[in-house]
C-alpha atoms as a PDB file:
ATOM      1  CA  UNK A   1       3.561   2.367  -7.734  1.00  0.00           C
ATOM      2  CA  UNK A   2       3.116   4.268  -4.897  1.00  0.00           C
ATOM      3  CA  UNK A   3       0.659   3.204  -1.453  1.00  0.00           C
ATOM      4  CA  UNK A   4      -0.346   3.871   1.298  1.00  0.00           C
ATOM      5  CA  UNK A   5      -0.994   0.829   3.668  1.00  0.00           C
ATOM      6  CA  UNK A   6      -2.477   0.314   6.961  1.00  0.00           C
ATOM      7  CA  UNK A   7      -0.734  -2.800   8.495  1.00  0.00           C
ATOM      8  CA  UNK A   8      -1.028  -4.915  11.522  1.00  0.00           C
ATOM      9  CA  UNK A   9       1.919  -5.960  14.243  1.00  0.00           C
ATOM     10  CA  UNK A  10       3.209  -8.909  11.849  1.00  0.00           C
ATOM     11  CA  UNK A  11       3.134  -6.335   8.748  1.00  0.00           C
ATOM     12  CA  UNK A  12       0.114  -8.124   6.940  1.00  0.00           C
ATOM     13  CA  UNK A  13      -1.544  -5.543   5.062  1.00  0.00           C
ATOM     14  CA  UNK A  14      -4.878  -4.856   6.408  1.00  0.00           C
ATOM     15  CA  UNK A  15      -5.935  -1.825   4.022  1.00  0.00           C
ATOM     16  CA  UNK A  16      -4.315   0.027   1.149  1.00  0.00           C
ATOM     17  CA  UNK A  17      -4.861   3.040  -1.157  1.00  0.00           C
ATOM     18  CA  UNK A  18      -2.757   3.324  -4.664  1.00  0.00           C
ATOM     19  CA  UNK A  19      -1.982   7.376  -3.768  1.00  0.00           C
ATOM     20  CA  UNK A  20      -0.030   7.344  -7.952  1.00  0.00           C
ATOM     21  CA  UNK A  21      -3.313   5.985  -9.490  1.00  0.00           C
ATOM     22  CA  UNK A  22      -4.742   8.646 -12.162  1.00  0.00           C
ATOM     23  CA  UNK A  23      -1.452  10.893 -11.981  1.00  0.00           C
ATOM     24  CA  UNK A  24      -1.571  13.051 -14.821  1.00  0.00           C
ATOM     25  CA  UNK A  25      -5.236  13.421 -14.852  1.00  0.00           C
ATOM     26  CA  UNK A  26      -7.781  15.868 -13.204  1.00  0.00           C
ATOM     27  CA  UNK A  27     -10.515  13.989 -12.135  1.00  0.00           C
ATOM     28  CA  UNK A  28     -11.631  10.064 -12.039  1.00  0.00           C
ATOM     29  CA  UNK A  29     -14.658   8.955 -13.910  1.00  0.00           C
ATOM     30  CA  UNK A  30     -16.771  10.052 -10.923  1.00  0.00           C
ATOM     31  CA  UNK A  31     -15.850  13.524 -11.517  1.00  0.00           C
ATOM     32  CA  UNK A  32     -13.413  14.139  -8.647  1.00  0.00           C
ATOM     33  CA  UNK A  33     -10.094  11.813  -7.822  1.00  0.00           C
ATOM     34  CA  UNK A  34     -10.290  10.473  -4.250  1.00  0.00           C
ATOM     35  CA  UNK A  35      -6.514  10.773  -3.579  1.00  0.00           C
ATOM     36  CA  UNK A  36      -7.037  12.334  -0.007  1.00  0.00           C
ATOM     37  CA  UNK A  37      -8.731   8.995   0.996  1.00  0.00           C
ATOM     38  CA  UNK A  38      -6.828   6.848   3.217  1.00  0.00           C
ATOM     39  CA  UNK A  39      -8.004   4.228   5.749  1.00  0.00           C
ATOM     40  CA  UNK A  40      -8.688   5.052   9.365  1.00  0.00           C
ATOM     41  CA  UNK A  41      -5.905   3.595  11.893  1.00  0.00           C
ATOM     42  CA  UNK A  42      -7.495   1.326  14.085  1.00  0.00           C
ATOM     43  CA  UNK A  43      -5.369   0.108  17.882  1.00  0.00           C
ATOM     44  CA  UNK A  44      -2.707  -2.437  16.686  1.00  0.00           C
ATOM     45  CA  UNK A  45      -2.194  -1.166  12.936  1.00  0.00           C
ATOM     46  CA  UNK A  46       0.443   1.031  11.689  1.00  0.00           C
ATOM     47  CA  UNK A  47       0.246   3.978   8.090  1.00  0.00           C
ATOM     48  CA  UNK A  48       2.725   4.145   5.887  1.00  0.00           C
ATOM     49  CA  UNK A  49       3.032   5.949   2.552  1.00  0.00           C
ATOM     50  CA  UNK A  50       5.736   2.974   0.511  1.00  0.00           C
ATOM     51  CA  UNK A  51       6.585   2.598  -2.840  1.00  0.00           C
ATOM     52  CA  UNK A  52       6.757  -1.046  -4.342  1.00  0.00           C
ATOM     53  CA  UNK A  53      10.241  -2.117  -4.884  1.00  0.00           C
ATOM     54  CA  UNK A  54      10.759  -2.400  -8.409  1.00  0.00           C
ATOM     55  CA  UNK A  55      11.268  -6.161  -8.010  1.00  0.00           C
ATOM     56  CA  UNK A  56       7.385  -6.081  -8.009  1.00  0.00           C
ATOM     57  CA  UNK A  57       6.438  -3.596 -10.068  1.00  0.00           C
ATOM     58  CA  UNK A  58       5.213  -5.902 -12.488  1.00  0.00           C
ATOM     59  CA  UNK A  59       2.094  -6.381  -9.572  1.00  0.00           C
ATOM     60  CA  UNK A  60      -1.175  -5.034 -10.279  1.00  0.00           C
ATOM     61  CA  UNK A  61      -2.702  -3.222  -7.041  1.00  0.00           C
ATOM     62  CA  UNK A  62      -4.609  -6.480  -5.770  1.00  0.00           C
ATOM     63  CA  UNK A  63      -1.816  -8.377  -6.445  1.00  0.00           C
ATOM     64  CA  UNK A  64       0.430  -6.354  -4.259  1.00  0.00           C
ATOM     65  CA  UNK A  65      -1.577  -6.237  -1.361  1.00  0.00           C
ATOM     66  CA  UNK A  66      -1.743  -9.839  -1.597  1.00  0.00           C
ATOM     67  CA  UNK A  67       1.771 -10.716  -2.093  1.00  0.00           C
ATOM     68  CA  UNK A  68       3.652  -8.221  -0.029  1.00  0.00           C
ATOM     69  CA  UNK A  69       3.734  -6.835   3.492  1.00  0.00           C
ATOM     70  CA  UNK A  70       5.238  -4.577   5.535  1.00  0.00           C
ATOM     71  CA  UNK A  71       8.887  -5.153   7.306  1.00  0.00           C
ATOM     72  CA  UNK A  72       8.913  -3.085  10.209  1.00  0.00           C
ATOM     73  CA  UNK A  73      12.521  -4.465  11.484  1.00  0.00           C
ATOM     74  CA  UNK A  74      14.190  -1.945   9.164  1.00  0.00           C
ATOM     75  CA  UNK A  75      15.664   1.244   9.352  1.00  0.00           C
ATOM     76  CA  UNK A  76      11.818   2.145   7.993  1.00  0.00           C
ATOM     77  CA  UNK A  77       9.161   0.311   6.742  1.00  0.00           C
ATOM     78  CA  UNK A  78       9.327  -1.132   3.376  1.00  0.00           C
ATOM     79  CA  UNK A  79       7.309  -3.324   1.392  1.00  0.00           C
ATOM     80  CA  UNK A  80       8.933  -7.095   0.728  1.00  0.00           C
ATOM     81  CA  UNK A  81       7.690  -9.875  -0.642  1.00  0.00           C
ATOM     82  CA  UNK A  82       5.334 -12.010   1.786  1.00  0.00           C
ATOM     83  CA  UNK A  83       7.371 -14.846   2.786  1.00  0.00           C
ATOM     84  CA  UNK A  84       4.713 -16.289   4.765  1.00  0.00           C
ATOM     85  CA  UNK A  85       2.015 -17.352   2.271  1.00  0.00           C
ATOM     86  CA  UNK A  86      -1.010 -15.455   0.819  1.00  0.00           C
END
């Protein structure tokens, strides 16, 4: 699964978008996929387009955004699992 996140200084993820949802397909049910949305950057939070390690890929959407975050100590950010508590 592929996101995009929007993520605060402690890389809790604020707001997300599933940018693989409805590959393969040429519109949603509302007639038009929405793939060009993404959430609007507010002072403080970070974007990232990151792939769930396949480790998780067992997570629905909701479930990733709740049990994951962003590490920003890296080399790049990544998704991990959120060793902090939901």
């Amino acid at each position: 699964m592929k996101m995009h996140v929007m993520y605060d200084d402690s890389g809790r993820i604020v707001a997300a978008v599933r940018l693989d949802e409805g590959v393969g397909s040429k519109s949603s049910k509302f007639g038009r996929r929405l793939a060009g949305v993404r959430p609007v950057v507010k002072p403080g939070h970070a974007c990232a387009d990151l792939d769930v390690p396949a480790e998780h890929a067992h997570l629905s959407f909701a479930e990733a955004c709740r049990r994951l975050m962003v590490d920003t100590k890296a080399k790049g950010p990544y998704l991990k699992a959120n060793d902090r508590g939901c």
